[in-house]
Protein backbone atom coordinates (compact mmCIF):
# COMPACT_ATOMS: atom_id res chain seq x y z
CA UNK A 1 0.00 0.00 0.00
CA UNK A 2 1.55 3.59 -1.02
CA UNK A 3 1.79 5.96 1.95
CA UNK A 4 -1.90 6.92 2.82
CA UNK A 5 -2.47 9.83 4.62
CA UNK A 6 -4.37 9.70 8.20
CA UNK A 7 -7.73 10.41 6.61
CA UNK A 8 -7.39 7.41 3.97
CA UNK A 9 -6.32 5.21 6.53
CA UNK A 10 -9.19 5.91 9.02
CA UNK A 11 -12.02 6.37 5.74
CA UNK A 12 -10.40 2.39 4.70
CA UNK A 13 -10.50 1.86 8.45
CA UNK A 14 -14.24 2.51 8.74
CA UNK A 15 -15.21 0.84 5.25
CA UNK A 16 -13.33 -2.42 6.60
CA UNK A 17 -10.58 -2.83 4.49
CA UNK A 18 -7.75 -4.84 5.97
CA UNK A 19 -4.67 -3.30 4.08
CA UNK A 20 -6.21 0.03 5.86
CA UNK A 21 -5.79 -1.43 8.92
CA UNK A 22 -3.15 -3.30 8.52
CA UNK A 23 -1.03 -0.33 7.44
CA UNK A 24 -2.29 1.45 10.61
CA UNK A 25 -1.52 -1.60 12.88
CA UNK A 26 2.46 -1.16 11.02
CA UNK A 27 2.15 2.34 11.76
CA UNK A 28 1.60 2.90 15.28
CA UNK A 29 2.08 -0.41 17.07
CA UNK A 30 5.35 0.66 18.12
CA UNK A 31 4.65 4.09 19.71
CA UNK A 32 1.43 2.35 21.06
CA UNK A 33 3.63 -0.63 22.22
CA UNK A 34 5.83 1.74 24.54
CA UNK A 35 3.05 3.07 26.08
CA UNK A 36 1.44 -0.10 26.86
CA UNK A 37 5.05 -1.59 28.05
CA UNK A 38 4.56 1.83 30.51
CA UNK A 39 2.12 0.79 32.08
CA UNK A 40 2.33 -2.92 32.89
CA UNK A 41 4.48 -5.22 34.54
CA UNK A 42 5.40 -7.28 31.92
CA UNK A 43 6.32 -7.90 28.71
CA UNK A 44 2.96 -10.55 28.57
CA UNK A 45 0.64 -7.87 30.08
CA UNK A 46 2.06 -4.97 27.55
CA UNK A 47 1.28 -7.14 23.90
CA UNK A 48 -2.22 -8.14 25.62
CA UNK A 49 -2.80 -4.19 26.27
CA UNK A 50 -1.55 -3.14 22.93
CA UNK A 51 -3.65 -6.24 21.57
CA UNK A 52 -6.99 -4.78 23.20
CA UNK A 53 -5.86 -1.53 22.28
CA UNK A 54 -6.00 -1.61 18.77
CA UNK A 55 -9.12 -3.68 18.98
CA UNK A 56 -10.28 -0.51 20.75
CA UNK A 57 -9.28 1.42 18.18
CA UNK A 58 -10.75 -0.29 14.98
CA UNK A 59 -14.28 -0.57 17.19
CA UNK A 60 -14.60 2.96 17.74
CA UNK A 61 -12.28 4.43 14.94
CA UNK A 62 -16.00 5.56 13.18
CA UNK A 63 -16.03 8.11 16.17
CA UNK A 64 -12.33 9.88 15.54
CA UNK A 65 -13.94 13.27 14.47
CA UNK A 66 -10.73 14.65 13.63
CA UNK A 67 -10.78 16.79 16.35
CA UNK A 68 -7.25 15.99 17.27
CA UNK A 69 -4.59 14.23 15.62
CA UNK A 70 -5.12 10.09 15.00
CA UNK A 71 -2.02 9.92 17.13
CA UNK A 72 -3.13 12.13 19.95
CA UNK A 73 -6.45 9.93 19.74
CA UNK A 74 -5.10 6.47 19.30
CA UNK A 75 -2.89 7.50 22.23
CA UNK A 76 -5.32 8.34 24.23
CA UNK A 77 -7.44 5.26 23.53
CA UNK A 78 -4.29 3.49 24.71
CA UNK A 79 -3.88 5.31 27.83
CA UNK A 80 -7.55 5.17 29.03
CA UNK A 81 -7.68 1.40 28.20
CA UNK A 82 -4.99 0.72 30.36
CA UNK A 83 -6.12 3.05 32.88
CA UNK A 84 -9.46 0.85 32.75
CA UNK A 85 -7.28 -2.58 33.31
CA UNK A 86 -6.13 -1.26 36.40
CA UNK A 87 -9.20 -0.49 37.56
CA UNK A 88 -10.91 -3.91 36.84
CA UNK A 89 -7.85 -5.42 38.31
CA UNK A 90 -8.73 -3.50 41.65
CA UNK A 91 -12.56 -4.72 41.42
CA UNK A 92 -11.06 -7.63 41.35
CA UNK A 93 -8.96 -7.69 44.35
CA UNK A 94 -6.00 -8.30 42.23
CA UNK A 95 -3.98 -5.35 43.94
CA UNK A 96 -4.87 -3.20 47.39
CA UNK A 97 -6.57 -0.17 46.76
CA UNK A 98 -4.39 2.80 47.06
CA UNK A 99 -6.65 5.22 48.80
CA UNK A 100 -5.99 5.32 52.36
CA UNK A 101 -2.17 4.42 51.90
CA UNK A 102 -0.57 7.28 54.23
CA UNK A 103 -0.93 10.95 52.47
CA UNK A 104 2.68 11.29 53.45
CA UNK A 105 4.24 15.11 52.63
CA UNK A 106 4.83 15.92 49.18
CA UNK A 107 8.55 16.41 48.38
CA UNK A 108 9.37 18.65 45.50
CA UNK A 109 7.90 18.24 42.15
CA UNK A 110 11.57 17.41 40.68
CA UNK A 111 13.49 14.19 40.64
CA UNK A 112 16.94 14.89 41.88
CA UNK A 113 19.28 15.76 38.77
CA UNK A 114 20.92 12.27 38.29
CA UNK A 115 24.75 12.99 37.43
CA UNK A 116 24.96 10.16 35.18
CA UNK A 117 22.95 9.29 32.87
CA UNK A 118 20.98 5.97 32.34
CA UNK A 119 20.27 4.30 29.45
CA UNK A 120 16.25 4.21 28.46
CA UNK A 121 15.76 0.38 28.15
CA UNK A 122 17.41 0.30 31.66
CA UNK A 123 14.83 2.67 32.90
CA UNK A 124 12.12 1.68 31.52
CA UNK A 125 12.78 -1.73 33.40
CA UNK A 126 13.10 -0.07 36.67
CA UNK A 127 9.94 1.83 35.80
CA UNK A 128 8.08 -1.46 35.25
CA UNK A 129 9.60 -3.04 38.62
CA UNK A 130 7.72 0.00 40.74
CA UNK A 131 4.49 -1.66 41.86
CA UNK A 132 1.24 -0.87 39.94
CA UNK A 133 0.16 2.41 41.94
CA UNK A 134 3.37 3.96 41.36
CA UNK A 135 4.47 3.22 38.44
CA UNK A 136 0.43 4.41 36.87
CA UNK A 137 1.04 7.63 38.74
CA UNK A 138 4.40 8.05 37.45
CA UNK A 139 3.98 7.87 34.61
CA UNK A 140 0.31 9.99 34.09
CA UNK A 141 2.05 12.70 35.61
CA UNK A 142 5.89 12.83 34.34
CA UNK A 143 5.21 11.39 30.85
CA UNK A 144 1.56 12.44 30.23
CA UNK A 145 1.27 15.64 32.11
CA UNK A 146 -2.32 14.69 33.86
CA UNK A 147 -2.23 17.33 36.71
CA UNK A 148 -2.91 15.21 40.14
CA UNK A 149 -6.78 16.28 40.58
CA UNK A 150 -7.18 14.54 36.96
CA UNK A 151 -4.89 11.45 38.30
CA UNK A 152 -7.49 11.56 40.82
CA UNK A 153 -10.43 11.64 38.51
CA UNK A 154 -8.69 8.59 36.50
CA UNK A 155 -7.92 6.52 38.82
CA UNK A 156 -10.37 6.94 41.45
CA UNK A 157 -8.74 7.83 44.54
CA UNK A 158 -7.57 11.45 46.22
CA UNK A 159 -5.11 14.00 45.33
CA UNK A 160 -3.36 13.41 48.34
CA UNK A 161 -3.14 9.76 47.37
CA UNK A 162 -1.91 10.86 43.64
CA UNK A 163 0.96 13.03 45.07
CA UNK A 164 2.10 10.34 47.78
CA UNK A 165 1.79 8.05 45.07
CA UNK A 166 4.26 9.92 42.92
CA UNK A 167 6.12 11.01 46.06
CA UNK A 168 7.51 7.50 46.93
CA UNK A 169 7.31 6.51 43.24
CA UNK A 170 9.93 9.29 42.91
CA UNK A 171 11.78 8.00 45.75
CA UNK A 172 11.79 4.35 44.99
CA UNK A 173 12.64 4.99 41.20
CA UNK A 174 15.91 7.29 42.25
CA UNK A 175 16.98 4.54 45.07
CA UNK A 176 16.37 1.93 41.89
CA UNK A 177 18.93 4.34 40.03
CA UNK A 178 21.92 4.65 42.64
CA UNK A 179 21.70 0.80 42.98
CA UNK A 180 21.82 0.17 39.10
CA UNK A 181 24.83 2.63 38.45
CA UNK A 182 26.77 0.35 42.06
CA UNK A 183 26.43 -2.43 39.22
């Protein structure tokens, strides 16, 4: 298939043609991919969230308005579907509920200027070792920019509980850090 442009790929999308979506599949399932690998725990859970994701997408690519870019919407579907697996997973008594945790203080906004750098598959790994709460907090606020009242929102549970959250995520993640570079 020549290069299509968004449109054509969402207007062969909607009319069901699989080159359409197969070229969009090609396309995105990286960028998707790394945002699904964000958010879980494993390599298993990430290709099962990227899986549902793009099922996600083709369901409901008939409503993409064009409002926003297909990226900014296709990343978004991503985002809120794994948002949504958390949540079930709660229901479900998978994980503890992180309301009620300790609202501990909030340190500063700012992760401590690491004088080394790390490499990104390295911290993407530590990222995925946090446990769930953190690591969902982490990475709404650092890497999506979700203010804490709309982690709140999200995720059900309190502002306080979104800054602790990101508070010891913060912590946790830097400790993870000095111990790598010891290696």
């Amino acid at each position: 298939m020549k290069s299509a442009t968004d449109e054509e790929l969402v207007q062969g999308c909607i009319e069901g043609k699989e080159s359409h979506r197969h070229e969009l599949f090609k396309r995105w399932f990286v960028r998707l991919g790394a945002i699904c690998r964000r958010y879980s725990g494993n390599d298993d859970e990430a290709k099962d969230l990227l899986q549902e994701s793009f099922i996600k997408i083709f369901d409901h690519i008939k409503k993409f308005r064009g409002d926003s870019s297909l990226s900014t919407w296709m990343h978004r579907v991503t985002i809120n579907h794994c948002i949504t697996q958390r949540k079930k997973r709660l229901k479900a008594g998978w994980m503890t509920s992180l309301d009620g945790l300790g609202e501990e203080d909030d340190i500063a906004d700012q992760v401590e200027e690491q004088t080394e750098v790390i490499d990104s598959d390295t911290l993407l790994d530590l990222v995925r070792q946090l446990p769930e709460g953190y690591r969902m907090v982490l990475n709404l606020y650092a890497l999506e920019g979700f203010s804490h009242k709309e982690i709140a929102a999200q995720l059900e549970i309190t502002e306080g509980t979104s800054k602790s959250q990101l508070s010891k995520a913060r912590r946790l993640l830097k400790k993870m850090m000095d111990e790598q570079k010891m290696k």
